[in-house]
N, C-alpha and C. Protein backbone atom coordinates (compact mmCIF):
# COMPACT_ATOMS: atom_id res chain seq x y z
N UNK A 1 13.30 7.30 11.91
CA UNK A 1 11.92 7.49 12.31
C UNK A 1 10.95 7.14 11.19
N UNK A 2 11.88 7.78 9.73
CA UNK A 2 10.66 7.13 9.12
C UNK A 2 10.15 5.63 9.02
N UNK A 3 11.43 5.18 8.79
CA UNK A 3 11.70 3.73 8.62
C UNK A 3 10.41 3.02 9.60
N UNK A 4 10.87 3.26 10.73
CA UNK A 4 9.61 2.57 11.72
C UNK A 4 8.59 2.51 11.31
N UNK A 5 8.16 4.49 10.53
CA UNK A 5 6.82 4.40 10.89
C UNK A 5 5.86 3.50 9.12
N UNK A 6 7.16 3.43 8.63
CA UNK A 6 6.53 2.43 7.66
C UNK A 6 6.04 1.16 7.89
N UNK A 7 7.41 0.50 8.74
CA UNK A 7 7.48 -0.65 9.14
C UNK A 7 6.04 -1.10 9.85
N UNK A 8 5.71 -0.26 11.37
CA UNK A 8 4.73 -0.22 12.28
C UNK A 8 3.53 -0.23 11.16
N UNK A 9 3.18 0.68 10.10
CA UNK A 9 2.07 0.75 8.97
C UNK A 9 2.07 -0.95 8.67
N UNK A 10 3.05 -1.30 7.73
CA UNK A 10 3.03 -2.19 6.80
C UNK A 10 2.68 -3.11 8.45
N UNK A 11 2.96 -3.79 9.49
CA UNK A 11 2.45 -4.88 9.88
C UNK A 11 1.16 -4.50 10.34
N UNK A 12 0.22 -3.44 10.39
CA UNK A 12 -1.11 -3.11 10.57
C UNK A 12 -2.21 -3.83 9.90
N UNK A 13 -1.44 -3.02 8.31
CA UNK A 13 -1.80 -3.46 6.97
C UNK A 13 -1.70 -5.16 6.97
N UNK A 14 -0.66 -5.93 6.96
CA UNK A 14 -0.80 -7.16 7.55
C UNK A 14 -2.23 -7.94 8.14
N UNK A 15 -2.06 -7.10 9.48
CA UNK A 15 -2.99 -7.64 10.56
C UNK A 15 -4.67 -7.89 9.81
N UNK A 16 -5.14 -6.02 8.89
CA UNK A 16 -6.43 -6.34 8.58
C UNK A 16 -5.92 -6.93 7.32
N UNK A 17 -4.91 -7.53 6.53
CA UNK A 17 -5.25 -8.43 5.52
C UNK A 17 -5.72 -9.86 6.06
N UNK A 18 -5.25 -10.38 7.06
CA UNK A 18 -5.30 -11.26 7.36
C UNK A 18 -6.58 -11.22 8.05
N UNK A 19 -6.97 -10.54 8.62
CA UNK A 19 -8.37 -10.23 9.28
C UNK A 19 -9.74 -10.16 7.90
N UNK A 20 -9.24 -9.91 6.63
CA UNK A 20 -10.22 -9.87 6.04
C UNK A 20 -9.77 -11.48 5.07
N UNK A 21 -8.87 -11.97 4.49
CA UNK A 21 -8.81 -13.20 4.68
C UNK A 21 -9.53 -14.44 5.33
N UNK A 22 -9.20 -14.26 6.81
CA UNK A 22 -10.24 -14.94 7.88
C UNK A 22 -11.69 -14.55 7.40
N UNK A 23 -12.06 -13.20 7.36
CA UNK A 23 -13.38 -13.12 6.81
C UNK A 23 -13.82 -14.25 5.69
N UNK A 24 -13.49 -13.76 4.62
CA UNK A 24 -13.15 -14.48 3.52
C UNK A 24 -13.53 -16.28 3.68
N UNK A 25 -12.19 -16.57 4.52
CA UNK A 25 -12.50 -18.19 4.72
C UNK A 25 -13.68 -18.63 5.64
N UNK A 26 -14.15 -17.77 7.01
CA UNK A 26 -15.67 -17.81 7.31
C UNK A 26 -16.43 -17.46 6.67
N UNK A 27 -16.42 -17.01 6.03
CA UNK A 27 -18.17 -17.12 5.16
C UNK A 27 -18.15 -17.36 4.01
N UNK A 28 -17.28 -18.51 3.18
CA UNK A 28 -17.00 -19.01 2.26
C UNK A 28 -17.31 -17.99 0.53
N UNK A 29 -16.80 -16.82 0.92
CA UNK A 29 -17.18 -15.65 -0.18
C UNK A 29 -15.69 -15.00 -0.44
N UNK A 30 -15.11 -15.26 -1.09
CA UNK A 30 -13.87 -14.84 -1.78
C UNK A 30 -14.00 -14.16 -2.78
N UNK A 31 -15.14 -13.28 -3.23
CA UNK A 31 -15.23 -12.04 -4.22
C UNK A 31 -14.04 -11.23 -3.43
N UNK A 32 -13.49 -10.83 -2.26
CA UNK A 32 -12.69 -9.77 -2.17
C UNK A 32 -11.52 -10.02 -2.27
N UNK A 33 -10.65 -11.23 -2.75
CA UNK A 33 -9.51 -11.92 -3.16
C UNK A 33 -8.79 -10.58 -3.62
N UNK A 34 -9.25 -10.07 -5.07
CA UNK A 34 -8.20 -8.64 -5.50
C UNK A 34 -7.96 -7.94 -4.62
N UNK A 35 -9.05 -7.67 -3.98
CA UNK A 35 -8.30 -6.27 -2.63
C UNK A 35 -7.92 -6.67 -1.51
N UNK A 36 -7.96 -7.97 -1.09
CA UNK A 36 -7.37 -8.56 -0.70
C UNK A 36 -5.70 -8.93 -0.94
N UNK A 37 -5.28 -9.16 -2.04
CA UNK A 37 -4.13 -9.12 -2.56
C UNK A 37 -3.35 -7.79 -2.58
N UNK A 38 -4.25 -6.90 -3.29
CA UNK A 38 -4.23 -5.35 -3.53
C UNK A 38 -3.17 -5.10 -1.82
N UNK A 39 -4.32 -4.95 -1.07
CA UNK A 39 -4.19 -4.84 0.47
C UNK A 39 -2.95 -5.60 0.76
N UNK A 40 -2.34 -6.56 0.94
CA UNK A 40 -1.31 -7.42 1.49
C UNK A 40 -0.31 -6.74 0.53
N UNK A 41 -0.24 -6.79 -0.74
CA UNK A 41 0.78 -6.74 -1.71
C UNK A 41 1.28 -4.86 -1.61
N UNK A 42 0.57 -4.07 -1.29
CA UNK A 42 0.91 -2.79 -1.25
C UNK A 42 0.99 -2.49 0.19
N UNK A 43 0.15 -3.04 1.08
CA UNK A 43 -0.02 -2.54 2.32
C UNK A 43 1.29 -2.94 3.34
N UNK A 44 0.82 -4.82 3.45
CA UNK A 44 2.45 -5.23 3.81
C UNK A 44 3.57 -5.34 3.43
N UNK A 45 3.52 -6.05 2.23
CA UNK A 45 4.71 -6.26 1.42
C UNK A 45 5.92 -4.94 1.05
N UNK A 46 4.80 -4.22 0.03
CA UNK A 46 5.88 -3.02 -0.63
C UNK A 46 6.38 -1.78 0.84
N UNK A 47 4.87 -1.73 1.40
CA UNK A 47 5.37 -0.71 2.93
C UNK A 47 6.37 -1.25 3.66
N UNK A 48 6.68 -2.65 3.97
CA UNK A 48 7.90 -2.86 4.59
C UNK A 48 8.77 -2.97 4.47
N UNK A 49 9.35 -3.43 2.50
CA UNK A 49 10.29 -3.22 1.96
C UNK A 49 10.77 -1.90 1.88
N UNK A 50 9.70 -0.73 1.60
CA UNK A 50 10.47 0.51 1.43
C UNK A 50 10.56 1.16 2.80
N UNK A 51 9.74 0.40 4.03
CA UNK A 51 10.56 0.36 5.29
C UNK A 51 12.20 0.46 5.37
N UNK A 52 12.05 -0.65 5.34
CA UNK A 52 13.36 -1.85 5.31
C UNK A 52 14.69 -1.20 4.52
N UNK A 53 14.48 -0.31 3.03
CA UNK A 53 15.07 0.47 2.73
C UNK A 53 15.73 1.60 3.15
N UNK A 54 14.38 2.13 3.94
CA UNK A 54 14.83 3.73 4.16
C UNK A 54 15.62 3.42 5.82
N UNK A 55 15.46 2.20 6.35
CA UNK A 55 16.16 2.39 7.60
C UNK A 55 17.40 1.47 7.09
N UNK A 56 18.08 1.14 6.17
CA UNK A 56 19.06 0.53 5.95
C UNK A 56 19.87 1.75 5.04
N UNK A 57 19.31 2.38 4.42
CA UNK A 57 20.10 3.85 3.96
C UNK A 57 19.46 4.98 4.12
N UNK A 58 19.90 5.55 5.80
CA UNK A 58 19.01 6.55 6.46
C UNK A 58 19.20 7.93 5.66
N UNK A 59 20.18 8.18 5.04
CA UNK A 59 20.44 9.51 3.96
C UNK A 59 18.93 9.95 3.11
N UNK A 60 18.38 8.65 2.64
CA UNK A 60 17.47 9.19 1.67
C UNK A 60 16.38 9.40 2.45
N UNK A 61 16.07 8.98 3.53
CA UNK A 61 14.89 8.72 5.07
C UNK A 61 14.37 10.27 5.27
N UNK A 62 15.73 11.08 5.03
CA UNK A 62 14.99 12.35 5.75
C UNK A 62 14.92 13.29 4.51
N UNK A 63 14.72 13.36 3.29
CA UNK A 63 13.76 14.14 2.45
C UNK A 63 12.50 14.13 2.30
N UNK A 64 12.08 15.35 1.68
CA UNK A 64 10.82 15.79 1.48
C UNK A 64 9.72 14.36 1.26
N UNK A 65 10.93 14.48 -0.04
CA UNK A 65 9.97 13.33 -0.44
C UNK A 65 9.83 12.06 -0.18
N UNK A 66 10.71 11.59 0.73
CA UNK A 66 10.76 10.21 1.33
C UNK A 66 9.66 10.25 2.26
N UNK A 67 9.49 11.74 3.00
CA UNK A 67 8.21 11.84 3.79
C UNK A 67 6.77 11.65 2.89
N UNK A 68 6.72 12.47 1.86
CA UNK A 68 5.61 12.27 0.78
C UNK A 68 5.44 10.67 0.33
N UNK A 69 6.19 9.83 -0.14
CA UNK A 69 5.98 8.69 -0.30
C UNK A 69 5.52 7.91 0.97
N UNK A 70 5.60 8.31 2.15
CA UNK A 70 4.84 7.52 3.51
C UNK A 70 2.83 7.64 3.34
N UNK A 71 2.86 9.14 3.06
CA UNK A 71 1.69 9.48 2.83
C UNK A 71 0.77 8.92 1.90
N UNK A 72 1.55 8.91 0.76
CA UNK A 72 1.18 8.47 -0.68
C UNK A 72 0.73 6.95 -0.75
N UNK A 73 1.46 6.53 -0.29
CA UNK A 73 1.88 4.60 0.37
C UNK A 73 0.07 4.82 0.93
N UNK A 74 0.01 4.99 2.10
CA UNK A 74 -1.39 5.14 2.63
C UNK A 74 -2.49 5.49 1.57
N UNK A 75 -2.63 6.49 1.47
CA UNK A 75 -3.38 7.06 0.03
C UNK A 75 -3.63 6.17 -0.91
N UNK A 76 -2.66 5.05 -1.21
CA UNK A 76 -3.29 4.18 -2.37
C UNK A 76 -3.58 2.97 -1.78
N UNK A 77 -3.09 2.69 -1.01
CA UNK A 77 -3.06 1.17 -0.30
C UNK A 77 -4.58 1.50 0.17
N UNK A 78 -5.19 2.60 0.85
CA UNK A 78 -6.57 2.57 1.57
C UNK A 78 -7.25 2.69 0.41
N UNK A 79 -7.39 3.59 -0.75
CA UNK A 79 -7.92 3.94 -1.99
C UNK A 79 -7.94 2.87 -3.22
N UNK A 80 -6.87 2.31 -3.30
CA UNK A 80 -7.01 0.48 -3.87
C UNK A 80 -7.79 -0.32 -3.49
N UNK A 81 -7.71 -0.60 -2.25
CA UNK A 81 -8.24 -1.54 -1.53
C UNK A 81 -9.98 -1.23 -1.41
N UNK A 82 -10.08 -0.30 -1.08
CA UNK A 82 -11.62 0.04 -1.09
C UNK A 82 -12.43 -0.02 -2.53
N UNK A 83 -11.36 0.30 -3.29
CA UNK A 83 -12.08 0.43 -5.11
C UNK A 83 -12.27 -0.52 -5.61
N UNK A 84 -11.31 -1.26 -5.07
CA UNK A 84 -11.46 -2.59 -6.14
C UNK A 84 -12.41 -3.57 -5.09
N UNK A 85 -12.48 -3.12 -3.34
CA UNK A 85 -13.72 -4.15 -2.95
C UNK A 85 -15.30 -3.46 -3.27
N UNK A 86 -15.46 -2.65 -3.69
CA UNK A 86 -16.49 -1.77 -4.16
C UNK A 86 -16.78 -2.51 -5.32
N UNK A 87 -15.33 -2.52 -6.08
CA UNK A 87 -15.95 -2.91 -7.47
C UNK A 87 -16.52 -4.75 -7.65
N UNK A 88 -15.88 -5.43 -7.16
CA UNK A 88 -15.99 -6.92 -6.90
C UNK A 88 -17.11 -7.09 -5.57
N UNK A 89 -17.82 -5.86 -4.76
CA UNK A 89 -18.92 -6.40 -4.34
C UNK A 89 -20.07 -5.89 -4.91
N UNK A 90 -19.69 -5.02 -6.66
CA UNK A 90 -20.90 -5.13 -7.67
C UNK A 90 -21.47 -3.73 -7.46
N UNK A 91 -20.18 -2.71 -7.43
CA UNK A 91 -20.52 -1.79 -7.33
C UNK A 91 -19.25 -1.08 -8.16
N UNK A 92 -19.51 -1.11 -9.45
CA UNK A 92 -18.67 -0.92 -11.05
C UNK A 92 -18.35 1.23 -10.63
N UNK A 93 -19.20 1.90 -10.25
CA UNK A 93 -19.49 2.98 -10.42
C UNK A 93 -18.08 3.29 -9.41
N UNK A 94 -17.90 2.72 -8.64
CA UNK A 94 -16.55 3.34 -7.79
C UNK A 94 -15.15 2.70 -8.69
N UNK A 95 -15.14 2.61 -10.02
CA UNK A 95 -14.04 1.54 -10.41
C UNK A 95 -12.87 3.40 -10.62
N UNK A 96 -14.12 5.08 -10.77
CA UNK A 96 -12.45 5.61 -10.50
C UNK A 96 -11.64 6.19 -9.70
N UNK A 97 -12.30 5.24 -8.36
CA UNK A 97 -11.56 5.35 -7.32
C UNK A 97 -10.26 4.25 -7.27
N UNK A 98 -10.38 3.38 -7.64
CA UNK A 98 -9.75 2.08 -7.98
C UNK A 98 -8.12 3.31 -9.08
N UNK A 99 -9.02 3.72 -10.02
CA UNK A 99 -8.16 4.40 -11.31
C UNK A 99 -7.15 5.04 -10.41
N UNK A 100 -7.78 6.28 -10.25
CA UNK A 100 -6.95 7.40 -9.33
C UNK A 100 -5.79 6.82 -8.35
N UNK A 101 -6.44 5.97 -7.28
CA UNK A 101 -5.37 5.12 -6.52
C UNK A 101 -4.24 4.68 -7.31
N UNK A 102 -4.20 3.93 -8.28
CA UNK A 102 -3.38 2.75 -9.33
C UNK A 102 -2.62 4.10 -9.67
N UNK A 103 -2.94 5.05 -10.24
CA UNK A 103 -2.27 6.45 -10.26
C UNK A 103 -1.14 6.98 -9.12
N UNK A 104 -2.01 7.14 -8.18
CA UNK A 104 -0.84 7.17 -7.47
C UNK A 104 -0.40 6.56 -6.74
N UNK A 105 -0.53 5.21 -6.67
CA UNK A 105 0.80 3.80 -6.99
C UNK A 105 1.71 4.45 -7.63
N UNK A 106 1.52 4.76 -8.87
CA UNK A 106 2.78 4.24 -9.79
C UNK A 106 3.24 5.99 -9.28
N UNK A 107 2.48 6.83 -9.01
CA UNK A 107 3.67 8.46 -8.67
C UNK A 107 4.58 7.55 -7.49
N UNK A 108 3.89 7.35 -6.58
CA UNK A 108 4.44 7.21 -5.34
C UNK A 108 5.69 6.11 -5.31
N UNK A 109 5.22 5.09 -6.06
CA UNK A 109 6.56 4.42 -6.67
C UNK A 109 8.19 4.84 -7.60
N UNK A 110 7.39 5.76 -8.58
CA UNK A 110 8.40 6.33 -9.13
C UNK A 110 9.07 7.53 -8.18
N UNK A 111 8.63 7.99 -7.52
CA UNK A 111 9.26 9.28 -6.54
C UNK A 111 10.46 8.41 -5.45
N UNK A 112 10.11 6.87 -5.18
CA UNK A 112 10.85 6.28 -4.48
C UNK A 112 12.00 5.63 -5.12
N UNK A 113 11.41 5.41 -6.30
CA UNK A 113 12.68 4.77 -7.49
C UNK A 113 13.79 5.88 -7.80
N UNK A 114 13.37 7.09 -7.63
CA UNK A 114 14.27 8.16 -8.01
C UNK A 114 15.16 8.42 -6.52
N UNK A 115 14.49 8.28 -5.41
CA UNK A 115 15.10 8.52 -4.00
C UNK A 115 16.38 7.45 -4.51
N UNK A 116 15.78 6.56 -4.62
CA UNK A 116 17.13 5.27 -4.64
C UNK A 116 18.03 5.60 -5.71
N UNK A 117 18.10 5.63 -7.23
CA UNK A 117 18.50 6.00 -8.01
C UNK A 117 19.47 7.22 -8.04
N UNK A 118 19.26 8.24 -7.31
CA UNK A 118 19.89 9.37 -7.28
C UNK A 118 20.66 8.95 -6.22
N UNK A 119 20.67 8.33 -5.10
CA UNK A 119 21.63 8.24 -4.41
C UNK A 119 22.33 6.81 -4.31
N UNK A 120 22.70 6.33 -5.17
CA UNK A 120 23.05 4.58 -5.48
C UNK A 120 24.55 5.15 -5.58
């Protein structure tokens, strides 16, 4: 179950990268390229890999914290993405929302590195 509900996230995340992309290439303004990347690279990419993980070794799927890292995943991917288009549409004062997020990136990453690690 979790697996899905990463999976179902990460091609969402997809959909508005690509939706703000298209933005992007209509109105010839590519200031939001970082959170743009930000967005695809955390939203689709890493959410479907650690999809892709937790439904290929369902053991680690149903802890605490495999649930906490679904949450967390969201939490920075929406909190990245907004900070850094805040900050690149010239609005510096939200850069520690940008901070905090990148923060918990790297918790939410390391809590998943240890899921895997402990049970390898």
């Amino acid at each position: 179950m979790l697996a899905e509900k990463f999976i179902k996230s990460a091609v969402i995340y997809l959909i508005i990268g690509l939706l703000l992309g298209l933005y992007m290439a209509m109105t010839q303004d590519h200031s939001q390229i970082p959170a743009h990347a930000h967005l695809n690279l955390l939203g689709w990419v890493t959410m479907a890999l650690m999809g892709l993980v937790y439904k290929s070794w369902p053991p680690i799927s149903v802890s605490k914290i495999a649930a906490l890292t679904y949450w967390l995943s969201h939490i920075s991917v929406i909190g990245l993405t907004i900070g850094i288009g805040l900050i690149y549409a010239g609005y510096p004062e939200y850069e520690p929302i940008a901070a905090v997020s990148s923060i918990v990136v790297l918790i939410n990453v390391s809590l998943f590195a240890v899921l895997v690690h402990r049970n390898l």
